[in-house]
PDB file of N, CA and C in Angstrom:
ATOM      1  N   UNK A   1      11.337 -95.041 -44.448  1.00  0.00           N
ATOM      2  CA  UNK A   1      12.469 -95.745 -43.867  1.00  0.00           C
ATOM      3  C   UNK A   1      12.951 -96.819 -44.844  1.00  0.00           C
ATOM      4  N   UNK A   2      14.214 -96.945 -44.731  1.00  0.00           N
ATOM      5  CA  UNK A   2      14.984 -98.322 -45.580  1.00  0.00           C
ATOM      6  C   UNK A   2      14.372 -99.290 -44.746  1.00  0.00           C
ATOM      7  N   UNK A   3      14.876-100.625 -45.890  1.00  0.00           N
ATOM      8  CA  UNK A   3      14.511-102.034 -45.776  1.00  0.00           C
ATOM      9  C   UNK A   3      16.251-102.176 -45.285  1.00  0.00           C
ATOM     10  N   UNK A   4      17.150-101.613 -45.064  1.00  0.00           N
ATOM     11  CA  UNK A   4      18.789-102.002 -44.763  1.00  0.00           C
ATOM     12  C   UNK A   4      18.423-102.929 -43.606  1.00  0.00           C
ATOM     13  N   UNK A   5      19.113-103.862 -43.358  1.00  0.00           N
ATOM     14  CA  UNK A   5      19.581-104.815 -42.758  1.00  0.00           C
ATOM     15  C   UNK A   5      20.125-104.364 -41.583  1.00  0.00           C
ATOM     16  N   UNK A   6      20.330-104.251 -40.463  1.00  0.00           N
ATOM     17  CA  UNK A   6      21.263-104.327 -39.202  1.00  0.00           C
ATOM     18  C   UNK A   6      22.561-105.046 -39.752  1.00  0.00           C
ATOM     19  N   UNK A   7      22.961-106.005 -40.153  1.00  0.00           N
ATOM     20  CA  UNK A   7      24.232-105.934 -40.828  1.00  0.00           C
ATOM     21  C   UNK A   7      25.090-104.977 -41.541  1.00  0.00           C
ATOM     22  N   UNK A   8      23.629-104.928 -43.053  1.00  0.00           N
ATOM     23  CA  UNK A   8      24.202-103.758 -43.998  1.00  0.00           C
ATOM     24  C   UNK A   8      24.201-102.607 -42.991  1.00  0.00           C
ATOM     25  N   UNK A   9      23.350-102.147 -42.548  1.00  0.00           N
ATOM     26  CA  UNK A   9      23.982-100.681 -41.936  1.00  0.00           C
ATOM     27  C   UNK A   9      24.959-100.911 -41.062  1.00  0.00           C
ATOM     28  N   UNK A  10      25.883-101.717 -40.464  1.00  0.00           N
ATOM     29  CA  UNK A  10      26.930-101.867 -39.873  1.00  0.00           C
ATOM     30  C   UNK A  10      27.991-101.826 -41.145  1.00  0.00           C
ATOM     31  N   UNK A  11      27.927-102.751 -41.876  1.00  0.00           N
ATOM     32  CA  UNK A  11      28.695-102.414 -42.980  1.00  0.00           C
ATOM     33  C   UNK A  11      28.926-101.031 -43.488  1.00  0.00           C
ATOM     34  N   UNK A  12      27.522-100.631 -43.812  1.00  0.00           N
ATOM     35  CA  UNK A  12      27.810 -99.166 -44.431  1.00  0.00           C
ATOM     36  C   UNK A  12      28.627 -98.306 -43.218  1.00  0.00           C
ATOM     37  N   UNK A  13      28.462 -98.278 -42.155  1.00  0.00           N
ATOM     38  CA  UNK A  13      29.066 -97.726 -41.120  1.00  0.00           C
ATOM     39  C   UNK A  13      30.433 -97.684 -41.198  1.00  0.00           C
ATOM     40  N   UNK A  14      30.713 -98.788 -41.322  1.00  0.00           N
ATOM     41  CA  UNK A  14      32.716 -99.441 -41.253  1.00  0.00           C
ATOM     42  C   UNK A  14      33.277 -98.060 -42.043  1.00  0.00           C
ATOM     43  N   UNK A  15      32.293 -98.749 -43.503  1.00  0.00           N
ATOM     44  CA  UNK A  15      33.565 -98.211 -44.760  1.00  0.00           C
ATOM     45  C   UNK A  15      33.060 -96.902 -44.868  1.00  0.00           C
ATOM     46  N   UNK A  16      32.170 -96.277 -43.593  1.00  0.00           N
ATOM     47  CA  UNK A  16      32.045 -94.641 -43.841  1.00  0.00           C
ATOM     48  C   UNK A  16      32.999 -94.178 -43.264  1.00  0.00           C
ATOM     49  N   UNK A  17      33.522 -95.042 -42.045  1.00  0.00           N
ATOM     50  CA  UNK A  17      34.014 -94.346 -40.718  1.00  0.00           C
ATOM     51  C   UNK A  17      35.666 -94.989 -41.447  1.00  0.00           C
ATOM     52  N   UNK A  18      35.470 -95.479 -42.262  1.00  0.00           N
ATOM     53  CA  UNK A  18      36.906 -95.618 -42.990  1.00  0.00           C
ATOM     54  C   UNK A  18      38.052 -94.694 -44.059  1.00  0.00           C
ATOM     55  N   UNK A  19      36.648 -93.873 -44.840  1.00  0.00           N
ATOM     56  CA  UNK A  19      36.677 -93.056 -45.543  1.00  0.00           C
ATOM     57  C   UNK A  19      36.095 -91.285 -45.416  1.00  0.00           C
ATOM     58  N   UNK A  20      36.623 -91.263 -44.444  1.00  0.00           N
ATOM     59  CA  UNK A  20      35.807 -89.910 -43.693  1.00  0.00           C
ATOM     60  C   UNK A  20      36.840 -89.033 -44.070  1.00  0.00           C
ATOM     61  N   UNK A  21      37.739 -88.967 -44.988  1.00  0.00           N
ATOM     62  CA  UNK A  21      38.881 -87.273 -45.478  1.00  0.00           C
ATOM     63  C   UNK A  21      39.755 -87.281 -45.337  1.00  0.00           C
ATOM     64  N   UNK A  22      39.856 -87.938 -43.447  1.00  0.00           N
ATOM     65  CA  UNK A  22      41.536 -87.276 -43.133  1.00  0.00           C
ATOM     66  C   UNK A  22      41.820 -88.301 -42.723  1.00  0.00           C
ATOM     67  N   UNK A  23      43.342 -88.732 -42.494  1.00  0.00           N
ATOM     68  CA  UNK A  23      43.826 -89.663 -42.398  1.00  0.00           C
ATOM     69  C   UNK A  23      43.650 -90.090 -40.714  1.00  0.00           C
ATOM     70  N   UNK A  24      43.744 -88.831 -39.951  1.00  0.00           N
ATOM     71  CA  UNK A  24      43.931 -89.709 -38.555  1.00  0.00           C
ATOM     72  C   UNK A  24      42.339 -90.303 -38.000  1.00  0.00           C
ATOM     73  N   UNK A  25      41.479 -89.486 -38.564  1.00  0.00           N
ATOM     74  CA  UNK A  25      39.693 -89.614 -38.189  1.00  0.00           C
ATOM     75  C   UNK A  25      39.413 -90.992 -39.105  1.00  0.00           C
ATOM     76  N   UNK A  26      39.894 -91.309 -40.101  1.00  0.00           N
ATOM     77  CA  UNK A  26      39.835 -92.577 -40.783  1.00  0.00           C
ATOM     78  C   UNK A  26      40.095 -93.443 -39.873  1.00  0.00           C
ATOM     79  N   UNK A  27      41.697 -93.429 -39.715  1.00  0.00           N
ATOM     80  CA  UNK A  27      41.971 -94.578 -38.354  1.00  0.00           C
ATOM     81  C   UNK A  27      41.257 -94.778 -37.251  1.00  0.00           C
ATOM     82  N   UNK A  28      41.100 -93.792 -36.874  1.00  0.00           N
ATOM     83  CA  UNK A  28      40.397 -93.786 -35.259  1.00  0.00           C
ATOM     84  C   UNK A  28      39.216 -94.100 -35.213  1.00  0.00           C
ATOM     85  N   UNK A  29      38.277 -93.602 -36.566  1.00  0.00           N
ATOM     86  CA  UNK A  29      36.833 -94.066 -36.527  1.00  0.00           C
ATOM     87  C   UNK A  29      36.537 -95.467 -37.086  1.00  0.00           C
ATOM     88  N   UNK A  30      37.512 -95.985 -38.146  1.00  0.00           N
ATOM     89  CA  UNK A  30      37.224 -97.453 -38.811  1.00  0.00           C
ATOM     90  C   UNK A  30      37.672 -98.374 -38.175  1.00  0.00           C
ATOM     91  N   UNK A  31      39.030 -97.773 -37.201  1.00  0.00           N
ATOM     92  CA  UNK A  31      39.363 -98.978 -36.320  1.00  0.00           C
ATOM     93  C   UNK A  31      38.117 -99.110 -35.282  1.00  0.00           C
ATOM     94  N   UNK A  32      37.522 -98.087 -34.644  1.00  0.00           N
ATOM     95  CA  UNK A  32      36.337 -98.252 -33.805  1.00  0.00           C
ATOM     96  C   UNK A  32      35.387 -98.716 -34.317  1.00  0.00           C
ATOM     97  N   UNK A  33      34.687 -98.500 -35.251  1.00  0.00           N
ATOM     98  CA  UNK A  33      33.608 -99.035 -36.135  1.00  0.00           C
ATOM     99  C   UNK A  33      33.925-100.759 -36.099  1.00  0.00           C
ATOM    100  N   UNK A  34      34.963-101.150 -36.877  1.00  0.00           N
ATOM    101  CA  UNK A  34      35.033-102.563 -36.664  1.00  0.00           C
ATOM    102  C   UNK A  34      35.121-103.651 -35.660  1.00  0.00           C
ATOM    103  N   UNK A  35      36.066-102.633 -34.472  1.00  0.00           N
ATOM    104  CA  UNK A  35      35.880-103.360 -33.580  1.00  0.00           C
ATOM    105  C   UNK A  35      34.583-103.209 -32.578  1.00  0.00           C
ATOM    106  N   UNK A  36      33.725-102.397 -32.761  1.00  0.00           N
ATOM    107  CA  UNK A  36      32.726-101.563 -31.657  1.00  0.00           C
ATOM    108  C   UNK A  36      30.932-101.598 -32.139  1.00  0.00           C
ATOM    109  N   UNK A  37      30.666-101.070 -33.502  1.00  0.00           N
ATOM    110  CA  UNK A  37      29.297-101.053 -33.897  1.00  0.00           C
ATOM    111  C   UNK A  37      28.689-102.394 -33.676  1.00  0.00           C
ATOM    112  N   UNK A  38      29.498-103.618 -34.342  1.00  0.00           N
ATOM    113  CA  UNK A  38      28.129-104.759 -34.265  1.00  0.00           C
ATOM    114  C   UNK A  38      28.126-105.179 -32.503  1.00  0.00           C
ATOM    115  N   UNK A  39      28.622-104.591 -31.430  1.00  0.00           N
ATOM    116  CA  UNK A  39      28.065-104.879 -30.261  1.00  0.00           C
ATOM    117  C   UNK A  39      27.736-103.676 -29.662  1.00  0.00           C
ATOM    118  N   UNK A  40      27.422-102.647 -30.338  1.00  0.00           N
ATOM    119  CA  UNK A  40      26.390-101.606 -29.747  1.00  0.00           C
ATOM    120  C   UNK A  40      24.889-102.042 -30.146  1.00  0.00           C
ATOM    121  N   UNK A  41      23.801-101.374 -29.053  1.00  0.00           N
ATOM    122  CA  UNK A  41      22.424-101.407 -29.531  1.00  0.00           C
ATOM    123  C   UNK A  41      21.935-100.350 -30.545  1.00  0.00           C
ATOM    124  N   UNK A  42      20.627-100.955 -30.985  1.00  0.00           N
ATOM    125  CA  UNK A  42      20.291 -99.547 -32.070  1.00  0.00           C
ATOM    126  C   UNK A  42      20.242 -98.153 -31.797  1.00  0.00           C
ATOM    127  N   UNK A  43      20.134 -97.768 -30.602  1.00  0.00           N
ATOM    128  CA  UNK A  43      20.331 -96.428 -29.889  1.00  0.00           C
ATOM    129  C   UNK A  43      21.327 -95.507 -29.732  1.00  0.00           C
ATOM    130  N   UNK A  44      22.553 -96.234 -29.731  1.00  0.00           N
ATOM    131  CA  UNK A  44      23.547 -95.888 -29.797  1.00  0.00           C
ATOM    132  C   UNK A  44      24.299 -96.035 -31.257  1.00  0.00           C
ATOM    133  N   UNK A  45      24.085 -97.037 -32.102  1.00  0.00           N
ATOM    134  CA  UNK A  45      24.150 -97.209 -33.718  1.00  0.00           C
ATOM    135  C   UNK A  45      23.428 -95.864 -34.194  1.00  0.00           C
ATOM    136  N   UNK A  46      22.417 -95.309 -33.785  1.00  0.00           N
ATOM    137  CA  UNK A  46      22.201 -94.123 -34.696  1.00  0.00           C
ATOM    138  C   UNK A  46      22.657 -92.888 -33.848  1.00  0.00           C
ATOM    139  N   UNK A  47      23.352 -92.956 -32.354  1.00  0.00           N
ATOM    140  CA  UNK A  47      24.350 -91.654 -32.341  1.00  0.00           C
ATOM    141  C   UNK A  47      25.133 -91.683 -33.022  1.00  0.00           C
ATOM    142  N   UNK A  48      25.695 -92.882 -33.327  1.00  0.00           N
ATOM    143  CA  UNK A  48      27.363 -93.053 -33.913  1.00  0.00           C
ATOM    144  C   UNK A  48      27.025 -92.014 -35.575  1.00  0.00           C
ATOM    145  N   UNK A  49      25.659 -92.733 -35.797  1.00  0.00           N
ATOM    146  CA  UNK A  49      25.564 -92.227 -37.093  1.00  0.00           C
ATOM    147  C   UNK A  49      26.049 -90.930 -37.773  1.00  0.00           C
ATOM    148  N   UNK A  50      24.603 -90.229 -35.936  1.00  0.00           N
ATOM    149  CA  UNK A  50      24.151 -89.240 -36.233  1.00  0.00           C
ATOM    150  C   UNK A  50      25.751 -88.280 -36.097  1.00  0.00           C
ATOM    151  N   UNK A  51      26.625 -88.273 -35.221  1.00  0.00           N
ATOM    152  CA  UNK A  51      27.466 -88.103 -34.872  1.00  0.00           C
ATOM    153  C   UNK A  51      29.252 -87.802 -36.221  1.00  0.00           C
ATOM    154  N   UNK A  52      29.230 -89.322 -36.876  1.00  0.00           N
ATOM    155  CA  UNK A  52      29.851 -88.959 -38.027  1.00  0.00           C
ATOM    156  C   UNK A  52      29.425 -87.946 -39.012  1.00  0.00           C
ATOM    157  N   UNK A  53      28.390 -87.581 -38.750  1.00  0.00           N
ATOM    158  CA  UNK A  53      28.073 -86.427 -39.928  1.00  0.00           C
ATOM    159  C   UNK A  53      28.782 -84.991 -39.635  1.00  0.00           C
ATOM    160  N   UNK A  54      29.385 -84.942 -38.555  1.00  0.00           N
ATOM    161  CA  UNK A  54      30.263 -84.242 -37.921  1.00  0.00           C
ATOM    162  C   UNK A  54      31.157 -83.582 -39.112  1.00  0.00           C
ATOM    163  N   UNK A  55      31.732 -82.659 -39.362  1.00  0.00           N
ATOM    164  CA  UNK A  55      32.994 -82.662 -40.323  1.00  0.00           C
ATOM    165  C   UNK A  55      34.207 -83.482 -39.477  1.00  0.00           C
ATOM    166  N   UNK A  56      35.116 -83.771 -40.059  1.00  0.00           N
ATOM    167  CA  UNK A  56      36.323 -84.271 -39.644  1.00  0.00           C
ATOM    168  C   UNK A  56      36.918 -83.662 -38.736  1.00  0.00           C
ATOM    169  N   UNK A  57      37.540 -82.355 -38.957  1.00  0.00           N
ATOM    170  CA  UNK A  57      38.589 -81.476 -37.872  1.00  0.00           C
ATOM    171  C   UNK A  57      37.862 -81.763 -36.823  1.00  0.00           C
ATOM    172  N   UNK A  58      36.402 -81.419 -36.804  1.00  0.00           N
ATOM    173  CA  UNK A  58      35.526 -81.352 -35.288  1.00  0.00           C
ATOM    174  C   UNK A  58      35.985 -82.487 -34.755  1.00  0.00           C
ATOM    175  N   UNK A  59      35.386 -83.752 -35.545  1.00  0.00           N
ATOM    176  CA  UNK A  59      35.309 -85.123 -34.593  1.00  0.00           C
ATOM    177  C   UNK A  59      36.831 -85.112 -34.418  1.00  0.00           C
ATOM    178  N   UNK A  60      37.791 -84.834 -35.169  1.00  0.00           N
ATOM    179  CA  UNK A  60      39.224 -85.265 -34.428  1.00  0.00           C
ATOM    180  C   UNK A  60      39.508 -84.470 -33.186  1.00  0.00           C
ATOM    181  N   UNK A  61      39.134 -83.326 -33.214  1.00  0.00           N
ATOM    182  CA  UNK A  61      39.273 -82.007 -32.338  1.00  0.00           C
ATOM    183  C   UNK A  61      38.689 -82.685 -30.551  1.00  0.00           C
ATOM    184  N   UNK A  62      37.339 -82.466 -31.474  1.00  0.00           N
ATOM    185  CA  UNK A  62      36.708 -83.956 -29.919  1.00  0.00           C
ATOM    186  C   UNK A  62      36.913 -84.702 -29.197  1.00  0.00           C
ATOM    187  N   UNK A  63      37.200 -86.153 -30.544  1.00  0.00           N
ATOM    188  CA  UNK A  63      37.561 -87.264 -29.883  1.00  0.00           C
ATOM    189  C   UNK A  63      39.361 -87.146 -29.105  1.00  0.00           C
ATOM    190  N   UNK A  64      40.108 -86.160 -29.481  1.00  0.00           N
ATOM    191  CA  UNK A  64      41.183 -86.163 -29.391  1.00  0.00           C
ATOM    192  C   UNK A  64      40.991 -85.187 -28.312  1.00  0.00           C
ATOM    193  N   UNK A  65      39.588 -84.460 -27.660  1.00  0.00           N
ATOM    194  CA  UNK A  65      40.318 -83.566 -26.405  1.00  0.00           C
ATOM    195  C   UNK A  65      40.790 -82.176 -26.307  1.00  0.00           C
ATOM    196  N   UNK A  66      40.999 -81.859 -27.701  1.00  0.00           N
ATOM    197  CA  UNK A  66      41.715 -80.727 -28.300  1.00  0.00           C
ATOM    198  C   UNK A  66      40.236 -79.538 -28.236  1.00  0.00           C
ATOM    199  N   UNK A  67      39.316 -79.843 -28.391  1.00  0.00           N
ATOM    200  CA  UNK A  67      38.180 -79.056 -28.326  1.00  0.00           C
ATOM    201  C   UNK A  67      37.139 -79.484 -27.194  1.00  0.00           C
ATOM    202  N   UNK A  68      36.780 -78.831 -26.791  1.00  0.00           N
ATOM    203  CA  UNK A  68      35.129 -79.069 -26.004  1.00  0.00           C
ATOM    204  C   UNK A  68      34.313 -79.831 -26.715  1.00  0.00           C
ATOM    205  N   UNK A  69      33.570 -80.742 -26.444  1.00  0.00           N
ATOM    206  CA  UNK A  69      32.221 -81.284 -27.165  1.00  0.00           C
ATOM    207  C   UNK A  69      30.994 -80.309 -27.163  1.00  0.00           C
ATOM    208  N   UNK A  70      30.509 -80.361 -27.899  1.00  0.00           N
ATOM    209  CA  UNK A  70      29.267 -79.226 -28.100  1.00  0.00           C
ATOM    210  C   UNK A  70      28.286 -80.324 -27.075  1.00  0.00           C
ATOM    211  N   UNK A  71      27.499 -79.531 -26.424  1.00  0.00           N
ATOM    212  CA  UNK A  71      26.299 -80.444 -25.604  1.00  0.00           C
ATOM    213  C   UNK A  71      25.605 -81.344 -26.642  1.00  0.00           C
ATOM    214  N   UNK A  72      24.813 -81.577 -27.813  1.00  0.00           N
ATOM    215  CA  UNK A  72      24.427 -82.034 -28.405  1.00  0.00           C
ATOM    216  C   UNK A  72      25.056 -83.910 -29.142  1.00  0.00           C
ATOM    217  N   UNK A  73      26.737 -83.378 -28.970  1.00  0.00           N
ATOM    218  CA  UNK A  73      27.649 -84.565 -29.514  1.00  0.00           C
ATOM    219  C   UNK A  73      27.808 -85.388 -27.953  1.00  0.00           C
ATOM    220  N   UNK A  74      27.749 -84.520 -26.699  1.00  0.00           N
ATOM    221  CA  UNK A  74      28.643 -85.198 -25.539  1.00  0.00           C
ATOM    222  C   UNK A  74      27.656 -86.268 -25.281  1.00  0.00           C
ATOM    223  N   UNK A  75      27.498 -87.325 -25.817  1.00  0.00           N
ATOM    224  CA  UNK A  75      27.321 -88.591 -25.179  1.00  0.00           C
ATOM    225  C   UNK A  75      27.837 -89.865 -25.063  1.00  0.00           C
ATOM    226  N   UNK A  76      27.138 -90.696 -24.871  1.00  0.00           N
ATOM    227  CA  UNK A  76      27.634 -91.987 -24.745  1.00  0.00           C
ATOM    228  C   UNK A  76      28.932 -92.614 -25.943  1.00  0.00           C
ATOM    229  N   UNK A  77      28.717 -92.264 -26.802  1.00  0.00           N
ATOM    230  CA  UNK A  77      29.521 -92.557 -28.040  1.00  0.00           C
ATOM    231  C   UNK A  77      30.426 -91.539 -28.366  1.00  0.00           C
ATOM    232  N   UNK A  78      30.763 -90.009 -28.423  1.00  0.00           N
ATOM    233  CA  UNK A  78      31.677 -89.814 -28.119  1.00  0.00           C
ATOM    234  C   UNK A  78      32.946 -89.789 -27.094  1.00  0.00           C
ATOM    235  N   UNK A  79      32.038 -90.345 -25.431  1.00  0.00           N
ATOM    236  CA  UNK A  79      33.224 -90.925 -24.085  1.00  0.00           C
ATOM    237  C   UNK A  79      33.387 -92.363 -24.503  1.00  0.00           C
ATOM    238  N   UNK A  80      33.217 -93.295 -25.802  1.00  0.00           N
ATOM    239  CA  UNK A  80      33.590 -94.302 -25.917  1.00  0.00           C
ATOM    240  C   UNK A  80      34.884 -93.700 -27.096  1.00  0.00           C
ATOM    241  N   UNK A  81      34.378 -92.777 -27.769  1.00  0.00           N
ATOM    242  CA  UNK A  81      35.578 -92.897 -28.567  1.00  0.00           C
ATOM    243  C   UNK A  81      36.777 -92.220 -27.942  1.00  0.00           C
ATOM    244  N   UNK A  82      36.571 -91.555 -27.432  1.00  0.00           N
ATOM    245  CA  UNK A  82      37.377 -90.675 -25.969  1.00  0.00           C
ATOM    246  C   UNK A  82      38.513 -91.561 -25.828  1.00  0.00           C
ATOM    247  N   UNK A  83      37.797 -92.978 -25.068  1.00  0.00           N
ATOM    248  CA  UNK A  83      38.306 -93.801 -24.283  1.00  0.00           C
ATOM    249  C   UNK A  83      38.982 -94.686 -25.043  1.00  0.00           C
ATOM    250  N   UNK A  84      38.731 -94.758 -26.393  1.00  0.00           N
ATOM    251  CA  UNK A  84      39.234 -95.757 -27.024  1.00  0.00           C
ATOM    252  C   UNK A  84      40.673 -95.672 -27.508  1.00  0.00           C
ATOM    253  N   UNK A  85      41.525 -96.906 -27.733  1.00  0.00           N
ATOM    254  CA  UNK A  85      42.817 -96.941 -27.754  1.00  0.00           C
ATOM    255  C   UNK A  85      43.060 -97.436 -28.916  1.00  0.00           C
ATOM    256  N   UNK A  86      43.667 -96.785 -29.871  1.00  0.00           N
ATOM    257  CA  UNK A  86      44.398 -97.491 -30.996  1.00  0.00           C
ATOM    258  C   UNK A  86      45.228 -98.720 -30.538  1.00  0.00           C
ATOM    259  N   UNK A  87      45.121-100.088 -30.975  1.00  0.00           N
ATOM    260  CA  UNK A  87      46.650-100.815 -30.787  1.00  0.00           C
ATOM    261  C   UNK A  87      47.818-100.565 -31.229  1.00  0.00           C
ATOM    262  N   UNK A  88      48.968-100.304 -30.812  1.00  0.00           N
ATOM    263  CA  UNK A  88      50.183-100.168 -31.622  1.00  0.00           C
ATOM    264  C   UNK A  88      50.501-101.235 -32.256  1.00  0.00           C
TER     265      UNK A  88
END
């Protein structure tokens, strides 16, 4: 196991969920990441994780509704990103 920090791995989180390929899964996941990871618990910090390893189309497909969630993704952290609202 790493010595990472609960910070640093929030950090590393941001600028993953910032830089994930496509432009709309960038938005949707870095705006969530910043506003959302440092007040989740560690339990849910490593769905999010486990979860971005997703390819892109999927998680947009997902979080956007457009696809079924596979049983394995449908939890707590994908009905938050579900729910979550871009600001205009």
């Amino acid at each position: 196991m790493t010595d990472e920090t609960r910070e640093d791995r929030i950090k590393r989180l941001i600028y993953r969920s910032k830089y994930t390929g496509t432009k709309e899964t960038d938005l949707i996941l870095g705006t969530f990441a910043r506003q959302s990871l440092a007040k989740l618990e560690d339990p849910l910090l490593d769905e999010y994780e486990a979860l971005i390893e997703n390819s892109d189309p999927d998680l947009y497909m997902w979080i956007s509704g457009r696809k079924p969630v596979p049983e394995p993704w449908n939890g707590a952290i994908i009905k938050r990103l579900q729910a979550f609202k871009l600001e205009d």
